[in-house]
C-alpha atoms as a PDB file:
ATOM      1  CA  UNK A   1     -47.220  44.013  28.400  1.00  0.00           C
ATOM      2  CA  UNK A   2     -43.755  42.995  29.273  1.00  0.00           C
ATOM      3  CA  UNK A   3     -40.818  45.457  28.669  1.00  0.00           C
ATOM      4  CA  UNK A   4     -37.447  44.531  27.363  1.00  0.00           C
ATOM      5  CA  UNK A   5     -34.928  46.761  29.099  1.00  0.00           C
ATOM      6  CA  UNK A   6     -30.904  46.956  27.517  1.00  0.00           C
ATOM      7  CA  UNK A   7     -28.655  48.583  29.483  1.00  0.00           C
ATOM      8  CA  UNK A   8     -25.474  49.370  27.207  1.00  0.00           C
ATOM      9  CA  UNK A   9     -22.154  50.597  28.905  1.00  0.00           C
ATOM     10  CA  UNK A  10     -20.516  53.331  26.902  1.00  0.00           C
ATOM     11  CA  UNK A  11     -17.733  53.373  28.835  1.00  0.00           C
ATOM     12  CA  UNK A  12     -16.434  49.397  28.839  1.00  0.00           C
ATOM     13  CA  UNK A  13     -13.635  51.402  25.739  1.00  0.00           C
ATOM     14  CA  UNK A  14     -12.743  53.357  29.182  1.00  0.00           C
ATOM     15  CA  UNK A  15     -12.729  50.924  31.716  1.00  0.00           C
ATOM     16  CA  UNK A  16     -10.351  48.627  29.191  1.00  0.00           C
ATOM     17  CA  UNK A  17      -8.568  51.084  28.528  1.00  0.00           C
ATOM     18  CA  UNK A  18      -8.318  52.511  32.116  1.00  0.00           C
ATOM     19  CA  UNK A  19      -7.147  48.751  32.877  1.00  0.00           C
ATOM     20  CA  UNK A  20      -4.811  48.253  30.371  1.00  0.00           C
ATOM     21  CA  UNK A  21      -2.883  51.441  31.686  1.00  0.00           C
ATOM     22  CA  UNK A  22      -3.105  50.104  34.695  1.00  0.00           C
ATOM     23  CA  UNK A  23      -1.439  46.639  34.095  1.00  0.00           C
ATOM     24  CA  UNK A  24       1.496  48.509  31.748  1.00  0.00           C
ATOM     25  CA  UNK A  25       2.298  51.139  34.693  1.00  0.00           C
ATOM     26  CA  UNK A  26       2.412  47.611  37.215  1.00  0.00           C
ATOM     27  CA  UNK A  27       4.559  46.348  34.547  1.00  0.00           C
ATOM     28  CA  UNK A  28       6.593  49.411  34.185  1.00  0.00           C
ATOM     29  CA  UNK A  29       7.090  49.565  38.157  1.00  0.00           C
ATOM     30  CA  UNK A  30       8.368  45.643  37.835  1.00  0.00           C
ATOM     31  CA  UNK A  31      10.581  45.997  35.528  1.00  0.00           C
ATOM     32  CA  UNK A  32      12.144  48.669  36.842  1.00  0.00           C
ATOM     33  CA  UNK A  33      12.470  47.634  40.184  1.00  0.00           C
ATOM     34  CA  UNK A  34      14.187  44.344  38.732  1.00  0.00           C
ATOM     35  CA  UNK A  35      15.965  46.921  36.699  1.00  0.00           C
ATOM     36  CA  UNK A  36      17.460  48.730  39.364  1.00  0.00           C
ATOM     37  CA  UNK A  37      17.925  45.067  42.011  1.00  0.00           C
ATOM     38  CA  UNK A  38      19.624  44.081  39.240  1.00  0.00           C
ATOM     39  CA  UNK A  39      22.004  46.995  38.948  1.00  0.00           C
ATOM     40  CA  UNK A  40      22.423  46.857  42.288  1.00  0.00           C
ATOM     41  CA  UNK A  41      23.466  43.612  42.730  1.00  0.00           C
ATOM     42  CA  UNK A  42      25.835  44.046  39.677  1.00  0.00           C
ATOM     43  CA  UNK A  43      27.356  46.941  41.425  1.00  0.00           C
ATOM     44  CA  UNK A  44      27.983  45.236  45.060  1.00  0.00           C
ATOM     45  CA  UNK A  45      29.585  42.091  42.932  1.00  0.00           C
ATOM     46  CA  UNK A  46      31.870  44.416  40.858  1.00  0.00           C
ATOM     47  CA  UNK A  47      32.747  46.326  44.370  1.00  0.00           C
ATOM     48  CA  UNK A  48      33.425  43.013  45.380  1.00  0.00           C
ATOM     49  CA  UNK A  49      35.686  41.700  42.921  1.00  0.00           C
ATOM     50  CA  UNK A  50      37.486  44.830  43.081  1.00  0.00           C
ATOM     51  CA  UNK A  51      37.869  45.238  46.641  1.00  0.00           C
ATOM     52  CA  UNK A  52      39.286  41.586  46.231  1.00  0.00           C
ATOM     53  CA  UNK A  53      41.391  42.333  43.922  1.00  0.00           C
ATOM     54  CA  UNK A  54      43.402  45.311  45.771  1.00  0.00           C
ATOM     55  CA  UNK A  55      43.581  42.745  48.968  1.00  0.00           C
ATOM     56  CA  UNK A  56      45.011  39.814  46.733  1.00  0.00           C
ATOM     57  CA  UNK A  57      47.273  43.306  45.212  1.00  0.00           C
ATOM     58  CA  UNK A  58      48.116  43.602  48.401  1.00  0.00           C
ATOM     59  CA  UNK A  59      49.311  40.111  49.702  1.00  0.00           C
ATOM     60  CA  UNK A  60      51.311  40.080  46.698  1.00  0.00           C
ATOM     61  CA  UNK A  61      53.451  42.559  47.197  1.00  0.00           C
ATOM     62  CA  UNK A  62      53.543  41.960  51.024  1.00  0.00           C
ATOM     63  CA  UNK A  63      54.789  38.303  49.902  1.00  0.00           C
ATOM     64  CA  UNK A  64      57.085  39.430  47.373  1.00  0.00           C
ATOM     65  CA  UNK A  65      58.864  42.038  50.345  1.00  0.00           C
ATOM     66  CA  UNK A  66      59.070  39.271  52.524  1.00  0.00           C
ATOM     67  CA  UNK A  67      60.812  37.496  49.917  1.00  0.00           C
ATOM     68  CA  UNK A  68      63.544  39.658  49.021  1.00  0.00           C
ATOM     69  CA  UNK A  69      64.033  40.236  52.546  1.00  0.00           C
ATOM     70  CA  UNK A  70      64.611  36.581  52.920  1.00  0.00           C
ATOM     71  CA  UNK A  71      66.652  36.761  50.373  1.00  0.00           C
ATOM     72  CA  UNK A  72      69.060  39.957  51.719  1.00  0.00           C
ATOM     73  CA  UNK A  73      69.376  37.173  54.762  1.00  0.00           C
ATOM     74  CA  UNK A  74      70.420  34.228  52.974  1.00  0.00           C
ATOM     75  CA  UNK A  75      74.107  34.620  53.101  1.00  0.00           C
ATOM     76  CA  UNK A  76      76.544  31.844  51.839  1.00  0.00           C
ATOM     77  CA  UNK A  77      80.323  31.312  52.546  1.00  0.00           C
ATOM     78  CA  UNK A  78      81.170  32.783  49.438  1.00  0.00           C
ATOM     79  CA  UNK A  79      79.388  36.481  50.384  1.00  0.00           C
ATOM     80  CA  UNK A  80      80.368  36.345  54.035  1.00  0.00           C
ATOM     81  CA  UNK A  81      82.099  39.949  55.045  1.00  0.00           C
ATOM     82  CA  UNK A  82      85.082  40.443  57.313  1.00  0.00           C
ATOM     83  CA  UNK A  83      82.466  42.169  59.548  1.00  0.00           C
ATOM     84  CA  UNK A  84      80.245  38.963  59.599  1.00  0.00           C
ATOM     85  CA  UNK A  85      83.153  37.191  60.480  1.00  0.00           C
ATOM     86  CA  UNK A  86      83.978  39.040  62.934  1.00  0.00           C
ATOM     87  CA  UNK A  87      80.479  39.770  64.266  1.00  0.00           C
ATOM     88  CA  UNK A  88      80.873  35.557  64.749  1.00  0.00           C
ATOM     89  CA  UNK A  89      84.227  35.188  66.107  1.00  0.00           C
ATOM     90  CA  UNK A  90      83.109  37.791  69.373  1.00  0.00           C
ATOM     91  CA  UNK A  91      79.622  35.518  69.543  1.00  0.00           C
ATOM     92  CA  UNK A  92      81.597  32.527  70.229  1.00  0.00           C
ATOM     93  CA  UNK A  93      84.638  34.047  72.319  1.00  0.00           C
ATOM     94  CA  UNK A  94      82.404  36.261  74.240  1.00  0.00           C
ATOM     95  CA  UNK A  95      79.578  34.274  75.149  1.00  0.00           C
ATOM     96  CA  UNK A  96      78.825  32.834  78.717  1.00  0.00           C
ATOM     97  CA  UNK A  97      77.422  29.691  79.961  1.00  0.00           C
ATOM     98  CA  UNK A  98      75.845  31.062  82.874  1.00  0.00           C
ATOM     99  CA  UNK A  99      74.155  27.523  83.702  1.00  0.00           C
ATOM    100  CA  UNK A 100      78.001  26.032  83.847  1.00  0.00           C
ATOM    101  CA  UNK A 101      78.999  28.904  86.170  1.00  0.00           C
ATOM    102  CA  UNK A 102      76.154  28.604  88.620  1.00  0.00           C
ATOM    103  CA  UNK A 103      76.836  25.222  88.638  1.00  0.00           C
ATOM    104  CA  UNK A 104      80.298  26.078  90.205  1.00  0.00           C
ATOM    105  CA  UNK A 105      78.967  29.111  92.188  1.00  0.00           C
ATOM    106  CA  UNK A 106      77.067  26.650  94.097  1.00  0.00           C
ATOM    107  CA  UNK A 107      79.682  23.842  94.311  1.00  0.00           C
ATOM    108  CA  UNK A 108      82.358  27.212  95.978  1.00  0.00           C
ATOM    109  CA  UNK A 109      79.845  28.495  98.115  1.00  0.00           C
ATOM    110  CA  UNK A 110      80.441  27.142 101.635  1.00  0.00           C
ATOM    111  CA  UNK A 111      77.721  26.166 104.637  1.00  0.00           C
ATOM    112  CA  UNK A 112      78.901  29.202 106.445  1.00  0.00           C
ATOM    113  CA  UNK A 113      77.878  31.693 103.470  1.00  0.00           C
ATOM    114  CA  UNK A 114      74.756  32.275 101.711  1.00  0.00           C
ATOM    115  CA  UNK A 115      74.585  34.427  98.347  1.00  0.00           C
ATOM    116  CA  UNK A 116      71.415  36.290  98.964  1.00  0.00           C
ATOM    117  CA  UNK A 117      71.058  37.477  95.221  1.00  0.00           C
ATOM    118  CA  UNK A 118      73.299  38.776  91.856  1.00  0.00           C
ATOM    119  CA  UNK A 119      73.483  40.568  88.782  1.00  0.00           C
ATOM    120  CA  UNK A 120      75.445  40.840  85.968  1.00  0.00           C
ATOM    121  CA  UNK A 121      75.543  44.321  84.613  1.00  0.00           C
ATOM    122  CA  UNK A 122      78.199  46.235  82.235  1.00  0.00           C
ATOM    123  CA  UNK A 123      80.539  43.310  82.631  1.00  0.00           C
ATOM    124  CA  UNK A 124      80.177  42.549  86.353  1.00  0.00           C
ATOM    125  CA  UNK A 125      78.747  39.790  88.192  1.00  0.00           C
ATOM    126  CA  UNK A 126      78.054  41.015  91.483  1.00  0.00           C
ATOM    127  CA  UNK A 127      77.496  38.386  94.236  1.00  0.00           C
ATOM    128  CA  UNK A 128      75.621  39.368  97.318  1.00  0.00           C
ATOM    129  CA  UNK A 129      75.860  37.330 100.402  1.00  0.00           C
ATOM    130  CA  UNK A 130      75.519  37.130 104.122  1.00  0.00           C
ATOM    131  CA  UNK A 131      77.492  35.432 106.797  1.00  0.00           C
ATOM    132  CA  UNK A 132      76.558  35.166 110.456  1.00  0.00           C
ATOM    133  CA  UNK A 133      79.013  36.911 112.999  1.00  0.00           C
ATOM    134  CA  UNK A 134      80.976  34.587 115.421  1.00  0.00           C
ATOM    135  CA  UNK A 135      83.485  35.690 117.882  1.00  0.00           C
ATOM    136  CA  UNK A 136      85.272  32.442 117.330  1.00  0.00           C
ATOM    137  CA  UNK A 137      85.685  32.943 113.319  1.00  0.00           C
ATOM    138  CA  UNK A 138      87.224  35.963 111.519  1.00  0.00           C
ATOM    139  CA  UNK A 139      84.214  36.532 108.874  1.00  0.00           C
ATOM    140  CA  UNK A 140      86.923  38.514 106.662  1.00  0.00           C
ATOM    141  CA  UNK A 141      88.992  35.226 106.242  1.00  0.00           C
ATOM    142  CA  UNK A 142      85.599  33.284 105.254  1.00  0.00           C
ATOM    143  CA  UNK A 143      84.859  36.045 102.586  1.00  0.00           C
ATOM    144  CA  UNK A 144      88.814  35.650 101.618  1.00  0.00           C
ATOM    145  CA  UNK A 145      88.761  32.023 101.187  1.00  0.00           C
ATOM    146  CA  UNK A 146      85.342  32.363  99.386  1.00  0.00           C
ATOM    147  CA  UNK A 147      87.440  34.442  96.674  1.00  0.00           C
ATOM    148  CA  UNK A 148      90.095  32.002  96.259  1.00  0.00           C
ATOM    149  CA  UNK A 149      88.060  29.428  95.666  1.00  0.00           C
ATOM    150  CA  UNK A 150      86.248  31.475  92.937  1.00  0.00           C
ATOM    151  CA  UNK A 151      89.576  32.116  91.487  1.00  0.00           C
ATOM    152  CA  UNK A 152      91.116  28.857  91.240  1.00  0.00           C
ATOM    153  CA  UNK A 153      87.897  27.658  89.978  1.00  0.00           C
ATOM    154  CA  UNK A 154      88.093  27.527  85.866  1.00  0.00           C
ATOM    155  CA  UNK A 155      84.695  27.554  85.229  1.00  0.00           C
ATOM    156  CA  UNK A 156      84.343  31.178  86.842  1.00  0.00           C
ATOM    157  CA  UNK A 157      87.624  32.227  86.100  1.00  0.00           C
ATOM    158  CA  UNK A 158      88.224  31.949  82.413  1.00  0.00           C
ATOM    159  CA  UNK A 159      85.428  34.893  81.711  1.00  0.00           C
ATOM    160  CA  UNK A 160      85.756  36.505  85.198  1.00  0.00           C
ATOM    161  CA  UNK A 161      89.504  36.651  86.306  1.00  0.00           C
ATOM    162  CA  UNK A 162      89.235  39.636  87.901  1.00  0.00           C
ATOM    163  CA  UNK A 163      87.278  39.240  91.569  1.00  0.00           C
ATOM    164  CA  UNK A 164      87.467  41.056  94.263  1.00  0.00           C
ATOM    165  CA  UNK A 165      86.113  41.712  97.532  1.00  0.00           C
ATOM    166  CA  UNK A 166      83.525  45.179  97.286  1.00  0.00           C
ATOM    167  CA  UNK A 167      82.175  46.117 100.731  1.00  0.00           C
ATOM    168  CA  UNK A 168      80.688  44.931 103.696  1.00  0.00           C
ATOM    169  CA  UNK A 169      78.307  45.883 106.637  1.00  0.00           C
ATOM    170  CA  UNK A 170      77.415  44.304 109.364  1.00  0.00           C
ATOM    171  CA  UNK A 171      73.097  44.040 110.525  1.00  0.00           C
ATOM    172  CA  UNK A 172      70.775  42.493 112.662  1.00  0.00           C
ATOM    173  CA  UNK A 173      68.338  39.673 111.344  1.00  0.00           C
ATOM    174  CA  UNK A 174      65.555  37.848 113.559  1.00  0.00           C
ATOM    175  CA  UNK A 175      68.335  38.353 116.840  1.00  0.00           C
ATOM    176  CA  UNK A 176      71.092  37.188 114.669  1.00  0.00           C
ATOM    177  CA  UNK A 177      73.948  39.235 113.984  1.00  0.00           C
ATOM    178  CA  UNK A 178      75.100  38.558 109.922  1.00  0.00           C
ATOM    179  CA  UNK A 179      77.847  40.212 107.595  1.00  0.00           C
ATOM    180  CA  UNK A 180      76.740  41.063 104.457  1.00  0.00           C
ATOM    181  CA  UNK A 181      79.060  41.831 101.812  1.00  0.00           C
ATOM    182  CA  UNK A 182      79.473  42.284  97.704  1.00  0.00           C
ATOM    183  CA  UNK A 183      82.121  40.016  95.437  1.00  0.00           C
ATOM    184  CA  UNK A 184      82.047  41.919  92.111  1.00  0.00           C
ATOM    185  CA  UNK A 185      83.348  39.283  89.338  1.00  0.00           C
ATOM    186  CA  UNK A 186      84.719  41.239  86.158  1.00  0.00           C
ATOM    187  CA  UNK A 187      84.825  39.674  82.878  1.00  0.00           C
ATOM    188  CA  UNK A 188      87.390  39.909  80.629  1.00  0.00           C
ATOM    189  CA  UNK A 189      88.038  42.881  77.930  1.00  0.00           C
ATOM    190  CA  UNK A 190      88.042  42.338  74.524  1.00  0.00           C
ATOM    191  CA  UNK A 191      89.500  43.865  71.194  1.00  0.00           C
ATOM    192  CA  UNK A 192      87.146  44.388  68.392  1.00  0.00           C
ATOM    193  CA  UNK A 193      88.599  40.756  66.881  1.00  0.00           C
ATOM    194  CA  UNK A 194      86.866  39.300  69.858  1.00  0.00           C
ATOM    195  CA  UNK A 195      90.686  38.652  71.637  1.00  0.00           C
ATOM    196  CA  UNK A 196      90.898  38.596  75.481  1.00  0.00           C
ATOM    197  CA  UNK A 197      92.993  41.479  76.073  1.00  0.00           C
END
């Protein structure tokens, strides 16, 4: 005889429901993960536009500085002071064209002298310079001459009328016995309206 055997599952209401829990807490975990990415990525782009914000702040006011301190500059003939004015007047009496006087340093300077180096400091051009010692020559005349021409040139004397001879010593170079000596060249004093005085 054949027998016919069911097998019934009591517990398929469990398993489905077992599943279905399952599949909401998966759903759950999803959306709040995109929840929170979400939030996140809201955050970081509201950081952003703020952060942006305080640096175009920022460049604003930086600009708008710059501005009015271009505009404290921009002076017109109407606003000009008597100190501006003066302040000009000394610029162009007291300047020096030191390109003009070199030019004339050179063209005084004879074969028998060399200027070794200068410097201009609290008013004074200082020349340095050798000579070579020769019993047939007086050195101290060379030097002498060398200031006269200086002197009578106007190039060098209109801001330096006051040159003199300094010092002197005498040395040894490579056999050779040389003079060296100092020409200090003095500009000329000014008042405070930029007059020679």
């Amino acid at each position: 005889m054949n027998h016919l055997y069911f097998k019934i599952n009591l517990n398929k209401y469990g398993e489905m429901r077992q599943q279905i829990e399952s599949e909401k807490r998966t759903f759950q975990i999803t959306a709040i993960s995109y929840a929170l990415i979400f939030l996140i990525a809201v955050g970081f782009v509201i950081s952003l536009n703020l952060n942006m914000a305080a640096k175009i702040e920022a460049r604003r006011t930086l600009l708008k500085s710059i501005r009015d301190e271009i505009k404290s500059y921009e002076v017109s003939g109407e606003f000009l002071s008597k100190k501006d004015l003066e302040r000009m007047a000394t610029i162009s009496t007291q300047r020096i064209f030191w390109s003009k006087k070199l030019v004339a340093l050179s063209q005084k300077t004879s074969d028998n002298i060399a200027i070794t180096h200068f410097s201009f400091k609290n008013n004074h051009l200082s020349l340095f310079g050798i000579t070579q010692i020769d019993k047939n020559r007086n050195e101290f005349l060379l030097i002498d001459d060398f200031i006269s021409e200086l002197k009578d040139d106007e190039q060098i004397s209109k801001d330096f009328p006051d040159i003199k001879f300094v010092r002197s010593n005498r040395d040894l170079e490579k056999d050779v016995e040389i003079l060296r000596f100092q020409i200090d060249c003095i500009s000329a004093e000014f008042d405070e309206g930029g007059n020679k005085l």
